[in-house]
Structures are given as C-alpha cells and as structure tokens.
N, C-alpha and C. Protein backbone atom coordinates (compact mmCIF):
# COMPACT_ATOMS: atom_id res chain seq x y z
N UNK A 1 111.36 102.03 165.58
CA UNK A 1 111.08 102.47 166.93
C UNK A 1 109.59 102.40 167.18
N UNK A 2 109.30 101.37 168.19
CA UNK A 2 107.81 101.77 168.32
C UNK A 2 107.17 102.45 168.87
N UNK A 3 106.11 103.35 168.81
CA UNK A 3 105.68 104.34 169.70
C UNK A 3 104.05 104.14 169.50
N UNK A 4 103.48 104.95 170.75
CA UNK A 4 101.77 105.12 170.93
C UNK A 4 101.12 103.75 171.10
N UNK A 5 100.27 103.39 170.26
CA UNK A 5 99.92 102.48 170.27
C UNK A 5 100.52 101.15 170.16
N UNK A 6 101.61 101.48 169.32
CA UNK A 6 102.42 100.18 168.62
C UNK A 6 103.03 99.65 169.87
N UNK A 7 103.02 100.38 170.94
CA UNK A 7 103.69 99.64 172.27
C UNK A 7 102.63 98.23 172.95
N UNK A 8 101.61 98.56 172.26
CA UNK A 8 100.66 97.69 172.77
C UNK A 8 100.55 96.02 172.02
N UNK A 9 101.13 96.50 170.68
CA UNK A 9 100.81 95.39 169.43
C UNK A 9 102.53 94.76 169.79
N UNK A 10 103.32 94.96 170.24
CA UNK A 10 104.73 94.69 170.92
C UNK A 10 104.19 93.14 171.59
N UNK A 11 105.16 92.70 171.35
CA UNK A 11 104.69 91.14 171.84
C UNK A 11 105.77 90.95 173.14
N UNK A 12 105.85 90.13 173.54
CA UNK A 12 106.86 90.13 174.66
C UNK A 12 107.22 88.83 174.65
N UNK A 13 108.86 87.82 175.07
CA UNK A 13 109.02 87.07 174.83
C UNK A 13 108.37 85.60 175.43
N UNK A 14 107.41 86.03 176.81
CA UNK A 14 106.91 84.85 177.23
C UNK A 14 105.36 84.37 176.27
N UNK A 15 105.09 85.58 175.18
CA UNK A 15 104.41 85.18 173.98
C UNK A 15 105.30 84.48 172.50
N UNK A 16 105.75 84.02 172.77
CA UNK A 16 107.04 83.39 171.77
C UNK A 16 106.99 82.05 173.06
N UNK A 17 107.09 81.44 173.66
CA UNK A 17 106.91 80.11 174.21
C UNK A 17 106.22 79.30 173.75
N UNK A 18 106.89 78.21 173.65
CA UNK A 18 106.45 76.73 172.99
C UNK A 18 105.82 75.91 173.85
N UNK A 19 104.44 75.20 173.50
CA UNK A 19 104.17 74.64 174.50
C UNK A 19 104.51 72.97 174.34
N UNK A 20 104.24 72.54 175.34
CA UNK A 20 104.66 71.11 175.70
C UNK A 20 104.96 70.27 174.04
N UNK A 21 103.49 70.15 173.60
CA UNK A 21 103.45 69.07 172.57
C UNK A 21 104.25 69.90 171.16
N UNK A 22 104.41 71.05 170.83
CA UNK A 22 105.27 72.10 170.05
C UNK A 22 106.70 71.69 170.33
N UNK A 23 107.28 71.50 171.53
CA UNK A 23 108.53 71.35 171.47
C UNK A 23 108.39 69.46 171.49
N UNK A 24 107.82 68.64 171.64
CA UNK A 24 107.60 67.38 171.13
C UNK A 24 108.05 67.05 170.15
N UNK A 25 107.05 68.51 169.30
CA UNK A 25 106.89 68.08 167.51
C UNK A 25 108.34 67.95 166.82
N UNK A 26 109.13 69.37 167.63
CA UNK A 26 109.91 69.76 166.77
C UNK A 26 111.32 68.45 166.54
N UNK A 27 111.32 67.57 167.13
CA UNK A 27 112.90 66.47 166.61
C UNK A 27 111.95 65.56 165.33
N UNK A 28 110.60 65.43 165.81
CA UNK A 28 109.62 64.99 164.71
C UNK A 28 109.72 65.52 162.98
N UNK A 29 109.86 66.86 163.37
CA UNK A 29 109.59 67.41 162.14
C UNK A 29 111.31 67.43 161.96
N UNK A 30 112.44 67.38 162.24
CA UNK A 30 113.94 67.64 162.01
C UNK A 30 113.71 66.10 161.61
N UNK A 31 113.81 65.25 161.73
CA UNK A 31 113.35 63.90 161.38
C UNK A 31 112.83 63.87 160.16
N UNK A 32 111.47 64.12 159.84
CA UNK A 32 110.99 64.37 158.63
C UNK A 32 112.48 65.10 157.41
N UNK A 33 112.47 65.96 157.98
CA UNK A 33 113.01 67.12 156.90
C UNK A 33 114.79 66.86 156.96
N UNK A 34 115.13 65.67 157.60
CA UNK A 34 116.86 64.97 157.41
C UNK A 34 116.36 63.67 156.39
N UNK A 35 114.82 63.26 156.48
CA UNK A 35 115.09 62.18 155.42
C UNK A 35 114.44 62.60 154.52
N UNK A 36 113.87 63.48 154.37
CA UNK A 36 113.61 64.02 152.60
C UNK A 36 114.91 64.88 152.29
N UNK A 37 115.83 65.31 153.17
CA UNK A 37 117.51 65.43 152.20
C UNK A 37 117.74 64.36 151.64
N UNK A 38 117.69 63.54 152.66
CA UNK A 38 118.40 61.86 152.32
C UNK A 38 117.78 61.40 150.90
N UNK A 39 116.57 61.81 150.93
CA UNK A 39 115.84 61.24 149.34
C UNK A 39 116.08 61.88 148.01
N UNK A 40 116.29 63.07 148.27
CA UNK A 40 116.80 64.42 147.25
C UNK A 40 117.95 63.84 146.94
N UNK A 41 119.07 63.76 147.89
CA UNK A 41 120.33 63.02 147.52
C UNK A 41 120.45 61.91 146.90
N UNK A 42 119.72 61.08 147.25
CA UNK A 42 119.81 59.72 146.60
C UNK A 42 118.81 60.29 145.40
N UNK A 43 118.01 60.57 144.80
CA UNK A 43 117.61 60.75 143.60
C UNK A 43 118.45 61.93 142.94
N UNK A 44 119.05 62.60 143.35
CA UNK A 44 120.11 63.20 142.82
C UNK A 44 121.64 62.27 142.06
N UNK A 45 121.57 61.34 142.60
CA UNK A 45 122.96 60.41 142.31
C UNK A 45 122.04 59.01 141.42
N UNK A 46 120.81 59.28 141.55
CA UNK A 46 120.20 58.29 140.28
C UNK A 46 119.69 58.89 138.99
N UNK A 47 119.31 60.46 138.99
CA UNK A 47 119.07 61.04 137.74
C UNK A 47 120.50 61.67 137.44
N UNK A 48 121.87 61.41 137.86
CA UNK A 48 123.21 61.21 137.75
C UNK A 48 123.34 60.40 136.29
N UNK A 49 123.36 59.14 136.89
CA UNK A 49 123.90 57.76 137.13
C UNK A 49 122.44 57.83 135.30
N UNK A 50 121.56 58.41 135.39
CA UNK A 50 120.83 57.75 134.38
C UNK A 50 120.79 58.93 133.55
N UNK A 51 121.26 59.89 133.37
CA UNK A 51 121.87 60.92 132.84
C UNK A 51 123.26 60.64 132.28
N UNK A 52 124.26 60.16 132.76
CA UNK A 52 125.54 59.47 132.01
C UNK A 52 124.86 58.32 131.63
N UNK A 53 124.39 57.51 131.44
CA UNK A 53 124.09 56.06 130.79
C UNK A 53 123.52 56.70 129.60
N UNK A 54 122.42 57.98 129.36
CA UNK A 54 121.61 58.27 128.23
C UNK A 54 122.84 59.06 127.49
N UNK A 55 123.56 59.46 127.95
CA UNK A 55 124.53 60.12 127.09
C UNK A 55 125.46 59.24 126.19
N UNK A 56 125.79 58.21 127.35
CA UNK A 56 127.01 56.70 126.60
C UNK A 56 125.72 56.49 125.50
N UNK A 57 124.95 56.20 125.73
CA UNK A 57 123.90 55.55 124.39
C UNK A 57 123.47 56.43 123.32
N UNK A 58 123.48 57.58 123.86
CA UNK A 58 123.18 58.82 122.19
C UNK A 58 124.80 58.96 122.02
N UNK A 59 125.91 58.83 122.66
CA UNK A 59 127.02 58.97 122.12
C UNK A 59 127.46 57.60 121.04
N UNK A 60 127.14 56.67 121.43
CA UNK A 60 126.89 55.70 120.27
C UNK A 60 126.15 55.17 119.48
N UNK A 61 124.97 55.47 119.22
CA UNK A 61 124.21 56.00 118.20
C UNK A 61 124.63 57.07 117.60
N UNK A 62 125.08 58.18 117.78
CA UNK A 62 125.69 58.95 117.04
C UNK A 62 126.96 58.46 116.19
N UNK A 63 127.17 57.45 116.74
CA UNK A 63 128.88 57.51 116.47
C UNK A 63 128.47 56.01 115.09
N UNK A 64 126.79 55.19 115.60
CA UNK A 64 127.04 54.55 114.28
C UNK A 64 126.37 55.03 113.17
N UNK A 65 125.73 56.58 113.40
CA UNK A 65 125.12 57.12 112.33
C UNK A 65 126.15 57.82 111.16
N UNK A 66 127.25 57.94 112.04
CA UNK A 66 128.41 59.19 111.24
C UNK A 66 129.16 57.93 110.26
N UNK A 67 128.62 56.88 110.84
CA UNK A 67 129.94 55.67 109.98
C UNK A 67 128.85 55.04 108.69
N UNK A 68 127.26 54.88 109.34
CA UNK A 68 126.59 54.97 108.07
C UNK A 68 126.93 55.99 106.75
N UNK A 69 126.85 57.33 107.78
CA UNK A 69 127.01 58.59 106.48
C UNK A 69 128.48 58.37 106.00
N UNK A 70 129.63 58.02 106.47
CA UNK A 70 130.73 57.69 105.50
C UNK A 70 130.44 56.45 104.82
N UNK A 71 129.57 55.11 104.93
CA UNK A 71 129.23 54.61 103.66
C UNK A 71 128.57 55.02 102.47
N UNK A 72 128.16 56.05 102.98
CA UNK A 72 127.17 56.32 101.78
C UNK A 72 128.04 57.34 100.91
C-alpha cells in the first residue's frame, strides 16, 4: 500500500509508454532472439549427433580391447 510520500515515487501508466523508435526495435529484437533459438537447436541436434558417434567409437574400442584381454 503506498502512502505519504511514496504516492509521489508512484509512476503512472502514460510513464510506461514506448516511444516511436522502442516499439520499432521491438519485432527487431523478437527477430534476433527466434534465431539464436534456431541456433541453440541446431547445435543441440549436432552435439547430439556427435555425442552418439563418440560413444559408437569408445563402444568399439572397448569391445576390441576386451577381445585383446581374452587373448592374453
């Protein structure tokens, strides 16, 4: 609840208005910030993609180390 002074530090909503080049910016900046998802995603589905490939390859390396240790 504001009271005394604090009625003064109270902002009112025609101080919250955007001016001309502010509401410009803003499909600018939604723009920006839909294609750095787009990039997150796509580097998300390539440290995927190269995350299963390092696994197929330590899974077979492993698999010809265990057949060394049964020659020996």
């Amino acid at each position: 609840m504001l009271v005394g002074s604090d009625l003064r530090m109270a902002k009112s909503r025609s101080d919250f208005q955007l001016t001309k080049e502010e509401r410009e910016t803003i499909p600018k900046i939604k723009k920006e910030i839909n294609t750095m998802k787009k990039g997150y995603k796509e580097m998300a589905a390539i440290n995927l993609a190269l995350s299963n490939l390092y696994f197929e390859i330590e899974s077979e390396a492993e698999s010809y180390y265990d057949r060394v240790a049964e020659c020996e």
